[in-house]
PDB file of N, CA and C in Angstrom:
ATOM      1  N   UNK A   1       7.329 -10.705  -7.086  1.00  0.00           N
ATOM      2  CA  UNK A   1       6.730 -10.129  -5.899  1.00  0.00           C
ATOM      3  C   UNK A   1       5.375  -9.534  -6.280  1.00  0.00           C
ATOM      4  N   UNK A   2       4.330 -10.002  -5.414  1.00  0.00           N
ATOM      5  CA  UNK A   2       2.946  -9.192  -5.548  1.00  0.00           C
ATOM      6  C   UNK A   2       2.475  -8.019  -4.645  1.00  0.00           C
ATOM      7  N   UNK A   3       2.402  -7.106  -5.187  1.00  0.00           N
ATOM      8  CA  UNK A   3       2.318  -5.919  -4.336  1.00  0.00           C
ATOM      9  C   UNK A   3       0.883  -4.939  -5.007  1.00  0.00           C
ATOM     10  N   UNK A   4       0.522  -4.676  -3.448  1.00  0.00           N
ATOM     11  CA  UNK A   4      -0.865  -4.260  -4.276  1.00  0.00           C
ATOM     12  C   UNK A   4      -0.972  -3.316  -3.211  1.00  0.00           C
ATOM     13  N   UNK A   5      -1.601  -1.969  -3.706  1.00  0.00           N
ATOM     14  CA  UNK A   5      -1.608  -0.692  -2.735  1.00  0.00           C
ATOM     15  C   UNK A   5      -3.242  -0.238  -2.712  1.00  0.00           C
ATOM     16  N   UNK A   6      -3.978  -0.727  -1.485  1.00  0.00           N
ATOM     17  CA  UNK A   6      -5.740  -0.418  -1.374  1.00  0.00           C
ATOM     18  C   UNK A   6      -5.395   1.594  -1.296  1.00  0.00           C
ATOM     19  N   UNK A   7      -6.254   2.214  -1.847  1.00  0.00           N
ATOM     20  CA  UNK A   7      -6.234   3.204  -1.328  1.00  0.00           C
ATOM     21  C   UNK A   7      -7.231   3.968  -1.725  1.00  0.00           C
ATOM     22  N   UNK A   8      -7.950   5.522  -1.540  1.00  0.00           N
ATOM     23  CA  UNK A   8      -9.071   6.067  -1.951  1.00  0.00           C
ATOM     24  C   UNK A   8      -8.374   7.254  -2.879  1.00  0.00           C
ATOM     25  N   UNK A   9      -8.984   7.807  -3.541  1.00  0.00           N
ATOM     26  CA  UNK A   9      -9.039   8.667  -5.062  1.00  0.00           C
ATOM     27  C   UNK A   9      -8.662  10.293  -3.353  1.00  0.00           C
ATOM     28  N   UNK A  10      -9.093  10.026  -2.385  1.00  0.00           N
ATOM     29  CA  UNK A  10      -8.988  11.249  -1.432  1.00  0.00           C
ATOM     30  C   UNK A  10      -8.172  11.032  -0.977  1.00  0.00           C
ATOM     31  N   UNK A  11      -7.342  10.537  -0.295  1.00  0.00           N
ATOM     32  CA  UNK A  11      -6.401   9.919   0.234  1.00  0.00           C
ATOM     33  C   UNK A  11      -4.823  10.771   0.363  1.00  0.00           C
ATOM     34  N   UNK A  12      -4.563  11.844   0.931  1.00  0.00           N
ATOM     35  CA  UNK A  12      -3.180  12.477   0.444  1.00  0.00           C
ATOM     36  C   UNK A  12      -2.240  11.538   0.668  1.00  0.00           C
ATOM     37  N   UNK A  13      -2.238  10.614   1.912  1.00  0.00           N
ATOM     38  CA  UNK A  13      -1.035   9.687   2.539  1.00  0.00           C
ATOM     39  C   UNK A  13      -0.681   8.629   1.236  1.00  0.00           C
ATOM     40  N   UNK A  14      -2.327   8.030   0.607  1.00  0.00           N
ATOM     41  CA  UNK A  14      -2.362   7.547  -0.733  1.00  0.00           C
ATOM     42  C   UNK A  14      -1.257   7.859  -1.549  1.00  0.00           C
ATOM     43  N   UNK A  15      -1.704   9.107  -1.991  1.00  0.00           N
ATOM     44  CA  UNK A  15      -0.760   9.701  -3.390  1.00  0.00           C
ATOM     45  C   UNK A  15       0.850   9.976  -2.966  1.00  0.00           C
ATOM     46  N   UNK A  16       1.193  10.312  -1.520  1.00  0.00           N
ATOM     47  CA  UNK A  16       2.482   9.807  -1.401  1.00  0.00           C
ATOM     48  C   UNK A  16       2.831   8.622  -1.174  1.00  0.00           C
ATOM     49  N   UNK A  17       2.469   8.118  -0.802  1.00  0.00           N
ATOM     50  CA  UNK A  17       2.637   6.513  -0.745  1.00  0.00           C
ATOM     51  C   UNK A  17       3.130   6.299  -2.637  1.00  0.00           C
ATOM     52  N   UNK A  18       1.813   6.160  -3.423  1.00  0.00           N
ATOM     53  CA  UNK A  18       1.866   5.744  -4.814  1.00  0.00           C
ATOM     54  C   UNK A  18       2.852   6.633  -5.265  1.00  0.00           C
ATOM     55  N   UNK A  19       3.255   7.632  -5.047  1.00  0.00           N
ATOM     56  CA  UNK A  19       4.666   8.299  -5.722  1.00  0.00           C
ATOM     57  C   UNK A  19       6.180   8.099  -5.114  1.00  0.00           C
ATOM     58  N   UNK A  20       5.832   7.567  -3.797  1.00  0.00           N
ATOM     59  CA  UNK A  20       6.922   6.881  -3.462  1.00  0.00           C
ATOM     60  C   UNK A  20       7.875   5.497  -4.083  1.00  0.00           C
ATOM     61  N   UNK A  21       6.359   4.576  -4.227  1.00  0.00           N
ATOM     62  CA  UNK A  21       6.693   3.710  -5.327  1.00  0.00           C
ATOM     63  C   UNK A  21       6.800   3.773  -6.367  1.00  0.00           C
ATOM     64  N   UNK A  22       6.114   4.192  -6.892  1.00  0.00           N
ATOM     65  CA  UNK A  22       6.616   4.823  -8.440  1.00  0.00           C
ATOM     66  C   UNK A  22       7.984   5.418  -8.832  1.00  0.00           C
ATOM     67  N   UNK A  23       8.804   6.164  -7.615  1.00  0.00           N
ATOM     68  CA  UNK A  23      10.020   6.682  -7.935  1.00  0.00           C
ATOM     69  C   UNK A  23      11.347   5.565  -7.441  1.00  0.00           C
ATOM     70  N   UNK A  24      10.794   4.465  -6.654  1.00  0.00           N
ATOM     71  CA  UNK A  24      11.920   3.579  -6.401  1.00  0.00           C
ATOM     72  C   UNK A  24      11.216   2.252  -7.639  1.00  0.00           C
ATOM     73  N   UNK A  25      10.600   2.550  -8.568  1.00  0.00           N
ATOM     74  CA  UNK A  25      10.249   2.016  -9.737  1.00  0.00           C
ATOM     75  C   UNK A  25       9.807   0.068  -9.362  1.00  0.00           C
ATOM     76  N   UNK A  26       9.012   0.586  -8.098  1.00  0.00           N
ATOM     77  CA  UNK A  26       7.853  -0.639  -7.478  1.00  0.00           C
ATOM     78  C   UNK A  26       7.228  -1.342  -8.538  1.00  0.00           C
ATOM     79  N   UNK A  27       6.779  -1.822  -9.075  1.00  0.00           N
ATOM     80  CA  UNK A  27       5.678  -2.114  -9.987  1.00  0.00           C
ATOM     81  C   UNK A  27       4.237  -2.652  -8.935  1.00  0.00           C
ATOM     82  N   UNK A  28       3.350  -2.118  -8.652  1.00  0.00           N
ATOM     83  CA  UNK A  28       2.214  -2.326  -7.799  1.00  0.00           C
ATOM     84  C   UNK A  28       0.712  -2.409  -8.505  1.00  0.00           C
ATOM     85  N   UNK A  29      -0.288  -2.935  -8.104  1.00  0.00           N
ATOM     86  CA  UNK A  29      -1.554  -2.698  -8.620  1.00  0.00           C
ATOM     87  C   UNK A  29      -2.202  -2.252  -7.518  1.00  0.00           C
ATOM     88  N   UNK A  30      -3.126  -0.647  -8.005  1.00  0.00           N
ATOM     89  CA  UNK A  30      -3.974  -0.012  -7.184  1.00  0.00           C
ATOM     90  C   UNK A  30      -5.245  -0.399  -7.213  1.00  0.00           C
ATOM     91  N   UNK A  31      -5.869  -0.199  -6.018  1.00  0.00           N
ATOM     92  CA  UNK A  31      -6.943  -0.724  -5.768  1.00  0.00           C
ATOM     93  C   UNK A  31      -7.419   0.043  -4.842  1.00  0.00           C
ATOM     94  N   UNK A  32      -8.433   0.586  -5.949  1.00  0.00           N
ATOM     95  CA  UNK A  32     -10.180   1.874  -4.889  1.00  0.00           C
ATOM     96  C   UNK A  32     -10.882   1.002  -3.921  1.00  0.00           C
ATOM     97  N   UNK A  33     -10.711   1.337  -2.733  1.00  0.00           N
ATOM     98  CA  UNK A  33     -11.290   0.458  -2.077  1.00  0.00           C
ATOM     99  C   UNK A  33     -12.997   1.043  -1.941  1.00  0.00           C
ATOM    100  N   UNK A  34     -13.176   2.131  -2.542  1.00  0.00           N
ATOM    101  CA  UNK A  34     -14.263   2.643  -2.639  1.00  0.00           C
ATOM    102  C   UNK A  34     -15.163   1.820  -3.678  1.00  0.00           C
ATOM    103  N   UNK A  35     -14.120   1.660  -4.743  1.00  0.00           N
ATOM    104  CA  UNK A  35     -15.181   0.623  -6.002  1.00  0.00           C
ATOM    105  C   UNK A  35     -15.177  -0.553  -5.969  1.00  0.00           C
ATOM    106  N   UNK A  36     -14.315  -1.096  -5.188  1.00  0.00           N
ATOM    107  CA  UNK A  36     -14.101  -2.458  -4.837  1.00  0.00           C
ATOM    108  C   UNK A  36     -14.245  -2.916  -3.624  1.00  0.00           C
ATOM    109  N   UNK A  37     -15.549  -3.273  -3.645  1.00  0.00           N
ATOM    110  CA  UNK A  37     -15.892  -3.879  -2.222  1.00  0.00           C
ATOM    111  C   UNK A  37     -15.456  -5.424  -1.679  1.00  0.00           C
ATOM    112  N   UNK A  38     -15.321  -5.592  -2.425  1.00  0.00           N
ATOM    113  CA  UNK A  38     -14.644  -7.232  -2.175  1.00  0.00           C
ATOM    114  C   UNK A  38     -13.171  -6.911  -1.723  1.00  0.00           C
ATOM    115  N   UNK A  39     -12.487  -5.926  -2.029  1.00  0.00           N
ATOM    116  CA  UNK A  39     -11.382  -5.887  -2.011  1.00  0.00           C
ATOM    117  C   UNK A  39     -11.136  -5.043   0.082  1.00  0.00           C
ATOM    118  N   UNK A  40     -12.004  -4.046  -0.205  1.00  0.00           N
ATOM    119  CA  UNK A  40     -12.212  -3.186   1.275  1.00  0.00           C
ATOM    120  C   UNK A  40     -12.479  -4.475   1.776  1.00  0.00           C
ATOM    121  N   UNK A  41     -13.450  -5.229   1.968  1.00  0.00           N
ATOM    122  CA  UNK A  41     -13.480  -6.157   2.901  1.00  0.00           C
ATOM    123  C   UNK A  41     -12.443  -7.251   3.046  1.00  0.00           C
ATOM    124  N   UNK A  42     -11.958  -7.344   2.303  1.00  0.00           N
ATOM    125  CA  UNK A  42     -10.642  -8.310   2.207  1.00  0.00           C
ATOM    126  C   UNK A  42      -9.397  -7.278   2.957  1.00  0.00           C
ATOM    127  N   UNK A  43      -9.165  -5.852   2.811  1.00  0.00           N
ATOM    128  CA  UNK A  43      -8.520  -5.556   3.062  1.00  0.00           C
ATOM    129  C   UNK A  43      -8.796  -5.325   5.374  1.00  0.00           C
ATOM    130  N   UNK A  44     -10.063  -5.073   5.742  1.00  0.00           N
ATOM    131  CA  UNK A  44     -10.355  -5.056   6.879  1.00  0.00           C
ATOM    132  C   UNK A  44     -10.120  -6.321   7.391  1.00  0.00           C
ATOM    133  N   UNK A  45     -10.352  -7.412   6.752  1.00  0.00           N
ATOM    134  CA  UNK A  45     -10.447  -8.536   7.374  1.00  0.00           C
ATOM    135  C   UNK A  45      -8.932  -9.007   7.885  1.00  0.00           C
ATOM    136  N   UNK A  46      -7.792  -8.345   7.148  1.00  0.00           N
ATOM    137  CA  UNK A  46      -6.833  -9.022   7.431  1.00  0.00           C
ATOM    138  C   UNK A  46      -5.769  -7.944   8.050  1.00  0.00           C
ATOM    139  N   UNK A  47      -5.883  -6.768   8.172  1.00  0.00           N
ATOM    140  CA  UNK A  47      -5.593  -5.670   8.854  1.00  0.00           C
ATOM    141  C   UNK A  47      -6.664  -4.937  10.099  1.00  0.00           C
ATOM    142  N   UNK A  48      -7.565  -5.598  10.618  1.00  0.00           N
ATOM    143  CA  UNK A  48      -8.733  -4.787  11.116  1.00  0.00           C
ATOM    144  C   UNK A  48      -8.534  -3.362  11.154  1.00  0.00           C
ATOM    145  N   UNK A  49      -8.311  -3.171  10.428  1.00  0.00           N
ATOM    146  CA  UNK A  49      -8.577  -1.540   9.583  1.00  0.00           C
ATOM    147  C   UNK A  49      -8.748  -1.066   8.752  1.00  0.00           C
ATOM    148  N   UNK A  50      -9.624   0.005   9.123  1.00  0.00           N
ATOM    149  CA  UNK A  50     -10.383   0.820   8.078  1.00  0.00           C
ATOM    150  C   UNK A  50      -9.586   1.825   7.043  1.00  0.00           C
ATOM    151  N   UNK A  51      -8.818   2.254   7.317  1.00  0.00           N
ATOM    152  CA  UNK A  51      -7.634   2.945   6.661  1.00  0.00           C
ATOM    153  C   UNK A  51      -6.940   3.084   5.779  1.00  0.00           C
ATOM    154  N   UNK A  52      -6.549   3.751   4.847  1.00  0.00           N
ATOM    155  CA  UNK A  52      -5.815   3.618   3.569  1.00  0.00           C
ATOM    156  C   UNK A  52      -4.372   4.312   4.172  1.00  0.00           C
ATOM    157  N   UNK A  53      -3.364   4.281   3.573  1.00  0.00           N
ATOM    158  CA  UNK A  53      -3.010   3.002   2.747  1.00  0.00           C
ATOM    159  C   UNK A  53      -2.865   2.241   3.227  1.00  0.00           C
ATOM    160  N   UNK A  54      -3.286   0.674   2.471  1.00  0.00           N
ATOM    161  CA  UNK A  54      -2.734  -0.729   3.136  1.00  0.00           C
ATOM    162  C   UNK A  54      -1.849  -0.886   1.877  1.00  0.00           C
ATOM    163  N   UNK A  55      -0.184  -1.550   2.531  1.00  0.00           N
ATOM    164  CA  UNK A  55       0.028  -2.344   1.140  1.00  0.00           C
ATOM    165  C   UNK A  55       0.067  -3.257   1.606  1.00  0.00           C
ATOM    166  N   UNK A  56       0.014  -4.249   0.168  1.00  0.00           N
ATOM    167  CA  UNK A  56      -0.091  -6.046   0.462  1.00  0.00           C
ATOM    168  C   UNK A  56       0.920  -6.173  -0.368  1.00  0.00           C
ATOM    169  N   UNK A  57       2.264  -6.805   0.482  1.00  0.00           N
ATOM    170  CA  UNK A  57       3.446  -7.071   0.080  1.00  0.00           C
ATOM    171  C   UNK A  57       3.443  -8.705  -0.006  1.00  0.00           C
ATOM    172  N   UNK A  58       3.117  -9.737  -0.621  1.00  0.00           N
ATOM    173  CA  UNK A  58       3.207 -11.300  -1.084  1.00  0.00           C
ATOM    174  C   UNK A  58       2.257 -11.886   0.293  1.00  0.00           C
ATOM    175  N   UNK A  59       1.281 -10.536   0.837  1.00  0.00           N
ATOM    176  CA  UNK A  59       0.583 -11.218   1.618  1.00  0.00           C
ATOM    177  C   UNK A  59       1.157 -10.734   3.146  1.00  0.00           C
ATOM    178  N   UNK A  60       1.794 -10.140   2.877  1.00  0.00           N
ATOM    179  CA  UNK A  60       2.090  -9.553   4.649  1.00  0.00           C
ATOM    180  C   UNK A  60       1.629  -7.809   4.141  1.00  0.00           C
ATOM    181  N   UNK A  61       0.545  -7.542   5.170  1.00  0.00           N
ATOM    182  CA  UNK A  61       0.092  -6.125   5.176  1.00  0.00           C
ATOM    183  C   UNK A  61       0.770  -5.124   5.879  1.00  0.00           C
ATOM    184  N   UNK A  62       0.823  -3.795   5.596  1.00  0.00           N
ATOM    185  CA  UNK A  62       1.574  -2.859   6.269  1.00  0.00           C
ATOM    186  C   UNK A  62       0.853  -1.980   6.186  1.00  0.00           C
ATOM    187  N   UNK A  63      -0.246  -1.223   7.151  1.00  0.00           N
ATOM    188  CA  UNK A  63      -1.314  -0.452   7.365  1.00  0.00           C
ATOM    189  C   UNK A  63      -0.356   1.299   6.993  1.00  0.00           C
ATOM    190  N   UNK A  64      -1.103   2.297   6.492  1.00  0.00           N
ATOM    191  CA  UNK A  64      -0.171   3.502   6.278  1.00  0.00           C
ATOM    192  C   UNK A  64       0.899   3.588   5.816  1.00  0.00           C
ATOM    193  N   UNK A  65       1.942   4.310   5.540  1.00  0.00           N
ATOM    194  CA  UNK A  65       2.812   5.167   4.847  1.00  0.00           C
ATOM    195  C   UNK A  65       4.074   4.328   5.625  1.00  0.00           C
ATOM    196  N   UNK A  66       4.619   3.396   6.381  1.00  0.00           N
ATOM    197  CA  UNK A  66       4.797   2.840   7.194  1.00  0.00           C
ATOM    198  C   UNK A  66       6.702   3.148   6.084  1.00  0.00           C
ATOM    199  N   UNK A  67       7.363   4.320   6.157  1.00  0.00           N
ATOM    200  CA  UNK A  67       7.915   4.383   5.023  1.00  0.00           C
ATOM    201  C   UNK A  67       9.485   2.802   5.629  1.00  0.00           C
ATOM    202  N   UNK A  68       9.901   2.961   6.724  1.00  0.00           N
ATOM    203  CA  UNK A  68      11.164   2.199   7.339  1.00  0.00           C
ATOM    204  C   UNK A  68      10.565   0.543   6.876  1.00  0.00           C
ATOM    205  N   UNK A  69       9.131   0.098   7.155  1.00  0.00           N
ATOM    206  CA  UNK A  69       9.250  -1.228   6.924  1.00  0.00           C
ATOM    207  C   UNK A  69       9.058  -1.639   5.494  1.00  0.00           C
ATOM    208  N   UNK A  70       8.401  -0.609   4.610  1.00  0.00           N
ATOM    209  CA  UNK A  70       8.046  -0.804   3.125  1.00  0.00           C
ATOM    210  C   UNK A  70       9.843  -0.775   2.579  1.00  0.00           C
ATOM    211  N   UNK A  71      10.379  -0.045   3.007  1.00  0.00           N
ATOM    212  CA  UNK A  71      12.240  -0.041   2.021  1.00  0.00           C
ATOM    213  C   UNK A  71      12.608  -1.319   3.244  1.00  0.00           C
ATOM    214  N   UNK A  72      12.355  -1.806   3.835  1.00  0.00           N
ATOM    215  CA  UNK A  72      13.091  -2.932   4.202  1.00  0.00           C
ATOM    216  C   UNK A  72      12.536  -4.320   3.589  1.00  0.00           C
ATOM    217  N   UNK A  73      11.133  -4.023   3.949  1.00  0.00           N
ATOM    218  CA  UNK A  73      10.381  -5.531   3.462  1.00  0.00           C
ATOM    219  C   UNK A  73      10.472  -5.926   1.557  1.00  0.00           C
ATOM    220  N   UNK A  74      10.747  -4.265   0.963  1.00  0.00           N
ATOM    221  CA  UNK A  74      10.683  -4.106  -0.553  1.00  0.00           C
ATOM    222  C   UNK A  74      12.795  -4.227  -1.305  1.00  0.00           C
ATOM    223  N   UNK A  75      13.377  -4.259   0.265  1.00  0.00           N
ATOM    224  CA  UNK A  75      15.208  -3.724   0.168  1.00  0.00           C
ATOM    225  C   UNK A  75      14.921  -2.847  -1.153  1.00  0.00           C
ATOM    226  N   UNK A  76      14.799  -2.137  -0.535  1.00  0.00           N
ATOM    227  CA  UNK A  76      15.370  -0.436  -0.957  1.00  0.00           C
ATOM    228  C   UNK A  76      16.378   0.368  -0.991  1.00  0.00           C
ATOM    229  N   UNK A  77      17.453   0.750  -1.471  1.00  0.00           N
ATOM    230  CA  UNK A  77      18.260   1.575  -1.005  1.00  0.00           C
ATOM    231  C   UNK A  77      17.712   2.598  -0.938  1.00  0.00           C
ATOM    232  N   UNK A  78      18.287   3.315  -0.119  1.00  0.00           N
ATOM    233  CA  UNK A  78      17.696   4.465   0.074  1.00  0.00           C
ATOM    234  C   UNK A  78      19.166   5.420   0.706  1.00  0.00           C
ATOM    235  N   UNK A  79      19.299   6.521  -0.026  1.00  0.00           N
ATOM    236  CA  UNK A  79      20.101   7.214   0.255  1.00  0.00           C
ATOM    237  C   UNK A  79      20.461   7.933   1.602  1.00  0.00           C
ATOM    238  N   UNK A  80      21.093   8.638   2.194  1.00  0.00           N
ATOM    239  CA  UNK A  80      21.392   8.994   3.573  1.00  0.00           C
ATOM    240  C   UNK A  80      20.940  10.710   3.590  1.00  0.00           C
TER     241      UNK A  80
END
């Protein structure tokens, strides 16, 4: 699975997001959309939004913290 999380160094929704995955032990590559302009524009073009977080789950995007479709699209357990 390729999973890649755009997000900015400011970003609070960011850093929960990236510690979310990190604790259901995601393996993801981050990406500044601030230093990577190829990447911000890749990321607008296919979400028309400006917004962090995007993740790119094998190519299907999920704009924000979107926590119900990331543990479904990623099957997550997730405790009650």
């Amino acid at each position: 699975m390729n999973i890649r999380l755009f997000t900015t160094p400011i970003c609070p929704y960011c850093v929960t997001l990236k510690r979310f995955l990190e604790e259901k032990g995601v393996q993801f590559v981050v990406i500044n959309v601030l230093e990577d302009k190829a990447a911000q524009e890749e990321m607008i073009e296919k979400t028309q939004q400006v917004t962090v977080p995007v993740l790119d789950i094998d190519g299907e995007f999920i704009v924000g913290f979107d926590r119900k479709k990331i543990v479904e699209k990623l099957g997550i357990k997730e405790e009650d």
